[in-house]
Protein backbone atom coordinates (compact mmCIF):
# COMPACT_ATOMS: atom_id res chain seq x y z
CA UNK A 1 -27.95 -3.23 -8.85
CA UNK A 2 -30.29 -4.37 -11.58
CA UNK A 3 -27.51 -6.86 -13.05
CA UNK A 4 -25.04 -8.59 -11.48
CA UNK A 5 -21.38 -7.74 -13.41
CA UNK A 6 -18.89 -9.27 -11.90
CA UNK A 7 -16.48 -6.83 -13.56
CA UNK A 8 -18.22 -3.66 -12.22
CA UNK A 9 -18.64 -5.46 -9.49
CA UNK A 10 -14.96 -6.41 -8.99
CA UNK A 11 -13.71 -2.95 -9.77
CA UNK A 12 -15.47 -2.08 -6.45
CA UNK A 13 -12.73 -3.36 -4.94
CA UNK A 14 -9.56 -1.68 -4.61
CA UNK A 15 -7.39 -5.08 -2.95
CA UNK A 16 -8.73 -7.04 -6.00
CA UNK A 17 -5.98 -4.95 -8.43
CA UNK A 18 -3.15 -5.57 -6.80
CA UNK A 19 -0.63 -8.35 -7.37
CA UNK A 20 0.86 -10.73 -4.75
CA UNK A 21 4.81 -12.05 -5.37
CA UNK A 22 4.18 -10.14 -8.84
CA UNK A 23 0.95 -12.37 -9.82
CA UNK A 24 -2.60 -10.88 -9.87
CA UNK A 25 -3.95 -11.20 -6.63
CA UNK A 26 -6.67 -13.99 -6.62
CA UNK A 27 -7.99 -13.21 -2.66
CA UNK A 28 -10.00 -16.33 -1.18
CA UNK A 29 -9.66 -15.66 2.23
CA UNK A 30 -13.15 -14.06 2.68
CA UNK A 31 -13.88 -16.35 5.77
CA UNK A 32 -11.39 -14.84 7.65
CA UNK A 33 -11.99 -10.47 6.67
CA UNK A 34 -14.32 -9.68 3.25
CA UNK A 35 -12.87 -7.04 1.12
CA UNK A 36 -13.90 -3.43 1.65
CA UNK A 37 -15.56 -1.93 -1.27
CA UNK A 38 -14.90 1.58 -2.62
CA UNK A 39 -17.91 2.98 -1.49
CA UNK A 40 -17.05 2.03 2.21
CA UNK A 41 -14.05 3.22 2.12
CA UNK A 42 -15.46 6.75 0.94
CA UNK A 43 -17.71 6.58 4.11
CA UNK A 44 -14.58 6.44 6.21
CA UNK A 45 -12.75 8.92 4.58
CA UNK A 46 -15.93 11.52 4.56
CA UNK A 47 -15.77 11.21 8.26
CA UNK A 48 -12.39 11.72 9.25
CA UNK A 49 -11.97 15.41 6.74
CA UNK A 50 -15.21 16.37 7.08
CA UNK A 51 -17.04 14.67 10.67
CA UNK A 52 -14.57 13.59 12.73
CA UNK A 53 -16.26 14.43 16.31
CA UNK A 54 -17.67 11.86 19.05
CA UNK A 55 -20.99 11.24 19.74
CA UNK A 56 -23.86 11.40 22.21
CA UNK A 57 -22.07 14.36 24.08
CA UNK A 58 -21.66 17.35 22.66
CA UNK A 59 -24.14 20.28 22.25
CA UNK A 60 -22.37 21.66 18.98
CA UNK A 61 -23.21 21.23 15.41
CA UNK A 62 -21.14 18.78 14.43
CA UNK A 63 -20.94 16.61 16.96
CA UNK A 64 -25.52 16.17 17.07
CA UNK A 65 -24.69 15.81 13.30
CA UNK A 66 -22.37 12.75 13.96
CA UNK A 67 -24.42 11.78 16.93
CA UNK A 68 -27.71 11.28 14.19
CA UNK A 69 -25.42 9.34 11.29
CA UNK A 70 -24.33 7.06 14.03
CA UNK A 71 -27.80 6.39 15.51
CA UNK A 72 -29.20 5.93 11.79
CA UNK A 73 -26.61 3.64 11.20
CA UNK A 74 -28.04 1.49 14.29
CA UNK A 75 -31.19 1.88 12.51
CA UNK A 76 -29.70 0.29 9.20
CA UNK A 77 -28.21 -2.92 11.22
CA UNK A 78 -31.52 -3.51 13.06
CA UNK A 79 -33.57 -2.72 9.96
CA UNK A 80 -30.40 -5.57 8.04
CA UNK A 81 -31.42 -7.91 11.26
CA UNK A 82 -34.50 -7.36 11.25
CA UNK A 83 -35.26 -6.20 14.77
CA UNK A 84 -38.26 -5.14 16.32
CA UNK A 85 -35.70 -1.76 16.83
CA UNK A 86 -32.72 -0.40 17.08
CA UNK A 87 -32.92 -0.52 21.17
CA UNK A 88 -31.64 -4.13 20.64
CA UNK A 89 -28.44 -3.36 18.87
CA UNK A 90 -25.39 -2.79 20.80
CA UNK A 91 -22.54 -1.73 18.66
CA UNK A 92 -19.29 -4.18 19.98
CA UNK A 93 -15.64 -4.29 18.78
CA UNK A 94 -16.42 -7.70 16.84
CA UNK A 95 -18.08 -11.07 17.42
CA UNK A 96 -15.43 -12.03 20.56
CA UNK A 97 -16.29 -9.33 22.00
CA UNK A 98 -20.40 -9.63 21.80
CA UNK A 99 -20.30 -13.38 23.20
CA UNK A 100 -18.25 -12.23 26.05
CA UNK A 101 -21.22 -9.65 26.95
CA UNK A 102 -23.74 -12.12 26.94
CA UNK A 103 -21.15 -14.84 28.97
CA UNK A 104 -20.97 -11.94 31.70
CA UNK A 105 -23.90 -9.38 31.48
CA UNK A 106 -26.04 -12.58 31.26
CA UNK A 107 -23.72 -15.11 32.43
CA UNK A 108 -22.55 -14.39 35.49
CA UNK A 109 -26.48 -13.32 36.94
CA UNK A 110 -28.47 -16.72 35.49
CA UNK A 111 -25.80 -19.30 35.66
CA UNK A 112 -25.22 -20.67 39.24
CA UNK A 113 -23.36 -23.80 40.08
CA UNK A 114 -24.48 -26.80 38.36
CA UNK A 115 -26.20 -25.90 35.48
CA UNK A 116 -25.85 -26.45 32.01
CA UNK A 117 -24.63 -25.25 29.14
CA UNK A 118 -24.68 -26.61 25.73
CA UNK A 119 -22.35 -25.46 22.49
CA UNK A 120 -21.42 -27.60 19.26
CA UNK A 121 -18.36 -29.05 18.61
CA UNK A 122 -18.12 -26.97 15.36
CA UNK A 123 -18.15 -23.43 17.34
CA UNK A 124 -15.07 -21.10 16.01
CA UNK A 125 -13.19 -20.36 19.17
CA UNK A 126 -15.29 -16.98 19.61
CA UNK A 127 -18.64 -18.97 20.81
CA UNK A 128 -16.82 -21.32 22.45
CA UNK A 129 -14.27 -20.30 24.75
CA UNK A 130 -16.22 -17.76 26.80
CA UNK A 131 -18.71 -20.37 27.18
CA UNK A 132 -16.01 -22.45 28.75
CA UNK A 133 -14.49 -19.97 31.03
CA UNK A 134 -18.23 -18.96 32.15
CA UNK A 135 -18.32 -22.52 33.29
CA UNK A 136 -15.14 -22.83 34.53
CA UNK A 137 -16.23 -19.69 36.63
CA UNK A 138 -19.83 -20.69 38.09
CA UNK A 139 -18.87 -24.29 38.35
CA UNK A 140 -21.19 -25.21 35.45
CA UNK A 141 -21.60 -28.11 33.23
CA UNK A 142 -20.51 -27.74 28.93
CA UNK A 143 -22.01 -30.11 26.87
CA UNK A 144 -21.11 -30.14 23.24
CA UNK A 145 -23.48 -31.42 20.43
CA UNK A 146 -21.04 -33.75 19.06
CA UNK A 147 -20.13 -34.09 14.82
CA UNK A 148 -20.23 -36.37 12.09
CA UNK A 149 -16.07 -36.78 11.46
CA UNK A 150 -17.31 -38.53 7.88
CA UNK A 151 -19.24 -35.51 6.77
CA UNK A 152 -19.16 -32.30 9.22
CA UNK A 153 -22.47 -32.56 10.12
CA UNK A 154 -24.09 -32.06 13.87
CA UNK A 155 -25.64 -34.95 15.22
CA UNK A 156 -28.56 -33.62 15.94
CA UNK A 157 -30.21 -37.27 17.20
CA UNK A 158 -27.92 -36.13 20.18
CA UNK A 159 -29.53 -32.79 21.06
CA UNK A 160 -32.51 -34.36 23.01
CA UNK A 161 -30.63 -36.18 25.37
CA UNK A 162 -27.91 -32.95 26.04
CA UNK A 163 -31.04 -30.61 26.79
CA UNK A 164 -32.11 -30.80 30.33
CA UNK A 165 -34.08 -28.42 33.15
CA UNK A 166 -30.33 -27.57 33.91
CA UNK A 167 -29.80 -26.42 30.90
CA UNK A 168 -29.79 -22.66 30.72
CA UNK A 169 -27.64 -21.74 27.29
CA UNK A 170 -27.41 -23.27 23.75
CA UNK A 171 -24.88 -21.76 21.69
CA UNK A 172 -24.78 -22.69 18.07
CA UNK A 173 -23.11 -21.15 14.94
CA UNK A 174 -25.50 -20.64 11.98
CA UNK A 175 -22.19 -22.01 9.63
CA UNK A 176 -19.16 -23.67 9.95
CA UNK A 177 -16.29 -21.58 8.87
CA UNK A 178 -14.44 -24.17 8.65
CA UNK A 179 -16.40 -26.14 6.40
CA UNK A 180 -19.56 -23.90 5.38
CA UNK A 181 -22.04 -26.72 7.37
CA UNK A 182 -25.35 -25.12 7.85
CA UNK A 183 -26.42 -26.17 10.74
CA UNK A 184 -30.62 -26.43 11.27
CA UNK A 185 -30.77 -23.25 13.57
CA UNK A 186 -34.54 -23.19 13.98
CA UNK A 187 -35.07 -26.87 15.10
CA UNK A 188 -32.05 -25.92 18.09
CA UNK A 189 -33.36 -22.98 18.96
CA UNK A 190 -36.64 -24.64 18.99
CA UNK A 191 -35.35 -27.35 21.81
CA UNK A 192 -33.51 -24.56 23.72
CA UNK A 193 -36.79 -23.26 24.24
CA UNK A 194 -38.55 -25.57 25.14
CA UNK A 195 -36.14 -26.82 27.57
CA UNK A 196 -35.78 -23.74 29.31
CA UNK A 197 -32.89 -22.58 28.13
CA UNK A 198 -31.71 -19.08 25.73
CA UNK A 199 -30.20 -19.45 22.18
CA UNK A 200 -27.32 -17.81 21.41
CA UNK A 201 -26.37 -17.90 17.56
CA UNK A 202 -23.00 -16.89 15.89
CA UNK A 203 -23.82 -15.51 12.50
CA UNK A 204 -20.73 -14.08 11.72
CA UNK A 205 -20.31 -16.53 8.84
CA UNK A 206 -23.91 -16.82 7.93
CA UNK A 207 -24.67 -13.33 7.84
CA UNK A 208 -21.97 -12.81 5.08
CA UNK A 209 -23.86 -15.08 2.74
CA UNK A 210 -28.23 -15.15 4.01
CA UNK A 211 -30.73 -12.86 4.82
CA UNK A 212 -31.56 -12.48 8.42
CA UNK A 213 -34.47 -12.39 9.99
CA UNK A 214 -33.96 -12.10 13.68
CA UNK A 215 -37.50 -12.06 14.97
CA UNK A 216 -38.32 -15.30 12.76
CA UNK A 217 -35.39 -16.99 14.13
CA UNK A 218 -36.20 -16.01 17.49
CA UNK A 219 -32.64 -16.43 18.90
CA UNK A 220 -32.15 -14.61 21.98
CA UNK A 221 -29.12 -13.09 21.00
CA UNK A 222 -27.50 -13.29 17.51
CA UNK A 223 -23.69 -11.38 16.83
CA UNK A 224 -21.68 -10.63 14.20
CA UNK A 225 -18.63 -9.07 12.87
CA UNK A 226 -18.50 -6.07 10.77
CA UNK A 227 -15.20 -6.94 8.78
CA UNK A 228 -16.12 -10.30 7.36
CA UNK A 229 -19.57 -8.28 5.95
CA UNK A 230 -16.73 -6.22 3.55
CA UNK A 231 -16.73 -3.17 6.46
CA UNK A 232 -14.50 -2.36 8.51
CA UNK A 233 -12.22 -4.54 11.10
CA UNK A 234 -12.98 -3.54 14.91
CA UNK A 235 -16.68 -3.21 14.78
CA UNK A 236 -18.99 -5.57 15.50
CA UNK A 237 -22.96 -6.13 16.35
CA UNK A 238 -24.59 -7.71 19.26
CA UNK A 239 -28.72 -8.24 19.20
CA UNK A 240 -30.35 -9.24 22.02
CA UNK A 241 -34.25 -9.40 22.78
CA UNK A 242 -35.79 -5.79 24.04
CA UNK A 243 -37.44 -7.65 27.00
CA UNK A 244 -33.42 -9.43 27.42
CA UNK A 245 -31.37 -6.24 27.75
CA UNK A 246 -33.44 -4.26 30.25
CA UNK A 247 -33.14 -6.42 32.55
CA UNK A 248 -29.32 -7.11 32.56
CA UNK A 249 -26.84 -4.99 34.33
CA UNK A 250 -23.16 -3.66 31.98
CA UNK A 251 -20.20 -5.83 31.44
CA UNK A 252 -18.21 -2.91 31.01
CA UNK A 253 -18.40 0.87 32.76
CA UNK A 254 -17.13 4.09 32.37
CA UNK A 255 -18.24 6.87 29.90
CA UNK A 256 -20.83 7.75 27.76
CA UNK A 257 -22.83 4.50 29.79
CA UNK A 258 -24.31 6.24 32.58
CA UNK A 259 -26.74 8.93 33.22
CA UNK A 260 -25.05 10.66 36.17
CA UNK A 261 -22.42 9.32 38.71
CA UNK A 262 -22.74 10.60 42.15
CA UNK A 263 -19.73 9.87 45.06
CA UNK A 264 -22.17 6.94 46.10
CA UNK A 265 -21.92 5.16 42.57
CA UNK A 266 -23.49 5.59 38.89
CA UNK A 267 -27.02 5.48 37.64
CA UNK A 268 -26.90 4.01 34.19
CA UNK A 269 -28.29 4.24 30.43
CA UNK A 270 -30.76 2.42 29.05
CA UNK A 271 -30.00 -0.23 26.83
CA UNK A 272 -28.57 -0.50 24.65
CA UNK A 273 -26.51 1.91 25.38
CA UNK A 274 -25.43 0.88 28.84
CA UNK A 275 -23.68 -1.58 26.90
CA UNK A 276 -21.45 1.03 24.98
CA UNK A 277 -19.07 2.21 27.28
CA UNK A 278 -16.60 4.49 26.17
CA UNK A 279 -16.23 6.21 22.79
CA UNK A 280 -16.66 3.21 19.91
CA UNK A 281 -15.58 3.18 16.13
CA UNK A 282 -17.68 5.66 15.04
CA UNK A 283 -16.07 6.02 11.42
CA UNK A 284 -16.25 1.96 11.42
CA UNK A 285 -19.83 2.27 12.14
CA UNK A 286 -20.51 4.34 9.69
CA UNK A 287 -18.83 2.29 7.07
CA UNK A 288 -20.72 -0.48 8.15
CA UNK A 289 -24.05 0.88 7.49
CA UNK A 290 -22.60 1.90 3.84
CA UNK A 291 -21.77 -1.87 3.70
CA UNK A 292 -24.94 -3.34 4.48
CA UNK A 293 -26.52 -1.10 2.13
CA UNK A 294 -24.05 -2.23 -0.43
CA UNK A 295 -24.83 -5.76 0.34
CA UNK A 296 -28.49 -5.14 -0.15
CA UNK A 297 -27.56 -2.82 -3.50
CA UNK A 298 -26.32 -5.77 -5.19
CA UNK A 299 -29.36 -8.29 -3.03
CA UNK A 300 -28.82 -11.93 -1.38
CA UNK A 301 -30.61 -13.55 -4.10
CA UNK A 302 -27.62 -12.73 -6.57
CA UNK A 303 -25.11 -13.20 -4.09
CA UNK A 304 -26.45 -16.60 -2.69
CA UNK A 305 -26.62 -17.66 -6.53
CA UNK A 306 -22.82 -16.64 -7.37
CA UNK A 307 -21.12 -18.11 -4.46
CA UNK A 308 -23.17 -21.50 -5.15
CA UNK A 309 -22.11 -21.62 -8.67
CA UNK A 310 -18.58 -20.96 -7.54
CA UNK A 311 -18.83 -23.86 -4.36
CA UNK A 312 -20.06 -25.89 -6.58
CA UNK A 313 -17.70 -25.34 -9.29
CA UNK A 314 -14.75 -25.79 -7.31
CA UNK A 315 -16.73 -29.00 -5.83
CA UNK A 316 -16.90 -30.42 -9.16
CA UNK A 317 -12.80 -29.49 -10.21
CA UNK A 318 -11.54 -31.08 -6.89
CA UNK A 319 -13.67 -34.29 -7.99
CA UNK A 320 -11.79 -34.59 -11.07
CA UNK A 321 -8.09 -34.81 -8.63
CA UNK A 322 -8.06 -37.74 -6.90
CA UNK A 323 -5.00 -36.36 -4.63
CA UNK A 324 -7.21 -33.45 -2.42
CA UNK A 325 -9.67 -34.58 -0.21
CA UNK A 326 -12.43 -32.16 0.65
CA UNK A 327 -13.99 -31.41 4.13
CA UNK A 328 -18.16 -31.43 4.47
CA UNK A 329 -20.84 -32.55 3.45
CA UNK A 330 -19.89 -31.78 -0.37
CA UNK A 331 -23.54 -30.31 -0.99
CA UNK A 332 -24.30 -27.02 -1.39
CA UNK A 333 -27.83 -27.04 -0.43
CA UNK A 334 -26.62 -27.56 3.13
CA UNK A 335 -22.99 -25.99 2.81
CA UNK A 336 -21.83 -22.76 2.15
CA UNK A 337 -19.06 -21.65 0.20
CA UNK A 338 -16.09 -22.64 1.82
CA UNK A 339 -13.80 -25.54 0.27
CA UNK A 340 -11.47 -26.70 3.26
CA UNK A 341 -9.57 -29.32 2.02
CA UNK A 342 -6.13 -31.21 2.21
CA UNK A 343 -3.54 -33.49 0.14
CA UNK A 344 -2.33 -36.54 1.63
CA UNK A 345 1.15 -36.56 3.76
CA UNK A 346 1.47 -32.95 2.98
CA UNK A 347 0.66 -30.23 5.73
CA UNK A 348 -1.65 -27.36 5.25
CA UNK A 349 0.88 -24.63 5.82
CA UNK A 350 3.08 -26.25 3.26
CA UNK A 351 0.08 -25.85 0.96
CA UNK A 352 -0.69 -22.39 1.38
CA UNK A 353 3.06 -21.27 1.44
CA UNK A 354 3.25 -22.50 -2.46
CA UNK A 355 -0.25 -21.07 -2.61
CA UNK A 356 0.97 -17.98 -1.47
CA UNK A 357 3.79 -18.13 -4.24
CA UNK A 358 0.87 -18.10 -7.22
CA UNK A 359 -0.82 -15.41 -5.63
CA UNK A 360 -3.56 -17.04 -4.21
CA UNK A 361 -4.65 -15.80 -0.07
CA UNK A 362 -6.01 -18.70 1.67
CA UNK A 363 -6.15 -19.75 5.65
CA UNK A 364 -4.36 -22.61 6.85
CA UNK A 365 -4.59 -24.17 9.97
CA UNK A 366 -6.94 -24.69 12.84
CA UNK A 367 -9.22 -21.55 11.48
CA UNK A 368 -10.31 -20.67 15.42
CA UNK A 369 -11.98 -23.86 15.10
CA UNK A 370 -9.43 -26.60 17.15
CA UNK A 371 -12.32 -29.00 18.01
CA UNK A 372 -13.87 -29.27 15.25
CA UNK A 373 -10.73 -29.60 12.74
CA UNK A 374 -9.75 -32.32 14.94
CA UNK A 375 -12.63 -34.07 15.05
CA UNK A 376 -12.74 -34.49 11.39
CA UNK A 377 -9.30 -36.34 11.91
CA UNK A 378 -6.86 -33.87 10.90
CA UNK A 379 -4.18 -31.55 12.15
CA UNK A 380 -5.47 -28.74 10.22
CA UNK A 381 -6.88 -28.07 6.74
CA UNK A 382 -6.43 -25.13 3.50
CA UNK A 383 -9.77 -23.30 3.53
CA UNK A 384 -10.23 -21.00 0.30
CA UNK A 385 -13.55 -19.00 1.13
CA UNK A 386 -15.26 -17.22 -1.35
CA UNK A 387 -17.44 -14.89 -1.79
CA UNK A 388 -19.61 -12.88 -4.47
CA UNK A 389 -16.94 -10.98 -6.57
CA UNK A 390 -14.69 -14.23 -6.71
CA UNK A 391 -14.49 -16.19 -10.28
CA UNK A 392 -13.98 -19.70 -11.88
CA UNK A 393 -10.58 -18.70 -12.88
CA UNK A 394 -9.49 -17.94 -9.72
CA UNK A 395 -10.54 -21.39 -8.48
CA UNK A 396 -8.54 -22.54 -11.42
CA UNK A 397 -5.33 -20.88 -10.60
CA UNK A 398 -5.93 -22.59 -6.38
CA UNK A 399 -6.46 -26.02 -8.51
CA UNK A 400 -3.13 -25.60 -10.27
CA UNK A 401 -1.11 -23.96 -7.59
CA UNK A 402 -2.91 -26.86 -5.39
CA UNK A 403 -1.55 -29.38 -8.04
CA UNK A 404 2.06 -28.02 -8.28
CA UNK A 405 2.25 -28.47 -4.63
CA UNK A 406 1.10 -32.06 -4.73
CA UNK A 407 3.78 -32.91 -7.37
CA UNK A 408 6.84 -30.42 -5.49
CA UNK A 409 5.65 -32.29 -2.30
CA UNK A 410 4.93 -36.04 -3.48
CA UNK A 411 1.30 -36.49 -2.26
CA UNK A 412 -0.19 -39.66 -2.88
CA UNK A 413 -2.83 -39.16 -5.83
């Protein structure tokens, strides 16, 4: 896409027509599930009237056919990720489901009793509570990187003394999505190393917004979920290092895993497909290789610019009303575009229930993030996410809506 319209760019978008309690739908939820474009949505289609097979096993037409689309759409994520190959993509169910591999393929054979593992207090519930029951299970130690309550922010002065030579995990998010914090990834993944220990990274929110560039990054393992990248829900990606994966054994068995299984037990698949057990989402894969390529139609240079002009936009409107207090670091050169805020003595639900009145999807709540919401001193907060295809007017309408539910609620402002 040579220019970025926002209107050919919105028509794209099927949801973005509709109205919600009879008002034009203005969707800012994008945190929690992207939008699926039309041309995804054609990919899914195509399969099911004209594909619709499995994979990997049959010796007919169609089914090789299928079997080659899915394999090239491997080749499209690690070519997105940019792997050394597609051999270290395994193809998950979502981002819960990819840190539980790694807390029990890896998990349960290099943690033993006593060691350490280290996670944020920012990690959405997905990189942190497998961490916690992998602990709870080899009678480990957690350690959380604690955070600034005044801004967001790690404190990353208190990384050193975490780290350890019992420390055998760091798991960090690449952003908050519960305030868009982007957290310095390299320098953490730099100390994991050098204390001994693997990096795991969550990128399901950063992936939606930056490039990737998996060997530079040199995480051991980075995952993400397909939905929030506008494809489809229930797929998801796990990368882990070639030299990583062949050496650990399958978190789950059954079919399409193993080579041959004999009375005396199973001789299984390389990876990654040892990983894959049982038949996976195939149409959702294949939409989400037509969503990364629209993602990369449209580029992350024009993307990264529109949802900083619109973070910064709405940064500068909640400025101007003294009555909502905004979460972060309120600077977009270190925070991505999601505006969690609240109004005094007035709870978030309450919030997004007149919200929802105007037509405006938002989140809130905890946002999968407990720990972290807490810690910035609050019960909860409104998050309004947004992403490219979002406008100013829509963050006019939240504003207003936001402001009639100040004044129907008696906030202090």
């Amino acid at each position: 896409m040579k220019t970025f319209d926002i209107d050919k760019i919105r028509a794209d978008f099927p949801v973005l027509g509709i109205t919600m309690k009879g008002k034009p739908l203005a969707y800012l939820d994008n945190g929690a599930t992207g939008l699926t474009p039309e041309p995804v949505i054609q990919t899914i289609d195509k399969y099911y009237r004209t594909s619709s097979s499995n994979i990997h096993r049959g010796i007919y037409e169609l089914s090789e056919t299928v079997t080659e689309m899915f394999e090239d759409a491997r080749k499209t994520i690690a070519d997105f990720l940019h792997a050394k190959g597609p051999d270290e993509i395994i193809i998950t169910h979502g981002a819960t489901e990819s840190a539980n591999i790694i807390a029990f393929a890896w998990g349960e054979v290099n943690i033993r009793e006593g060691d350490e593992i280290v996670v944020t207090q920012m990690e959405h519930h997905a990189n942190l509570v497998p961490w916690q029951q992998l602990a709870r299970r080899k009678s480990a130690v957690l350690k959380y990187i604690p955070v600034n309550p005044d801004n967001g922010l790690l404190r990353m002065e208190e990384l050193e003394n975490l780290l350890s030579p019992k420390t055998k995990l760091v798991a960090v998010s690449a952003m908050s999505n519960v305030t868009g914090v982007i957290n310095p990834i390299d320098k953490i993944i730099t100390a994991a190393h050098k204390a001994g220990a693997i990096a795991v990274v969550d990128v399901a929110q950063f992936s939606v917004h930056h490039p990737i560039n998996a060997q530079l990054m040199d995480a051991d393992f980075l995952f993400f979920s397909g939905h929030k990248l506008y494809g489809p829900t229930g797929v998801g990606v796990l990368y882990g290092k070639r030299e990583i994966l062949e050496d650990l054994p399958p978190f789950l068995s059954g079919g399409d895993m193993i080579l041959e299984v004999k009375m005396e037990g199973p001789v299984f698949r390389e990876s990654p497909y040892k990983f894959e057990a049982g038949t996976p989402h195939i149409a959702g894969v294949l939409g989400l290789k037509t969503a990364l390529e629209y993602i990369q139609s449209i580029g992350f240079p024009a993307i990264m610019k529109a949802e900083k002009r619109l973070m910064d936009y709405a940064l500068k409107r909640a400025d101007e009303n003294d009555f909502i207090h905004v979460y972060g670091p309120l600077d977009t050169r270190i925070q991505g575009a999601v505006f969690s805020f609240n109004l005094q003595n007035v709870h978030p639900h309450d919030v997004g229930t007149v919200l929802n009145e105007h037509g405006v999807a938002v989140r809130a709540g905890f946002h999968c993030a407990q720990p972290y919401v807490e810690s910035l001193g609050t019960g909860g907060t409104v998050r309004a996410t947004f992403a490219f295809y979002n406008t100013e007017e829509e963050i006019d309408r939240l504003l207003a809506a936001v402001k009639e539910a100040c004044n129907l609620f008696g906030c202090n402002g």
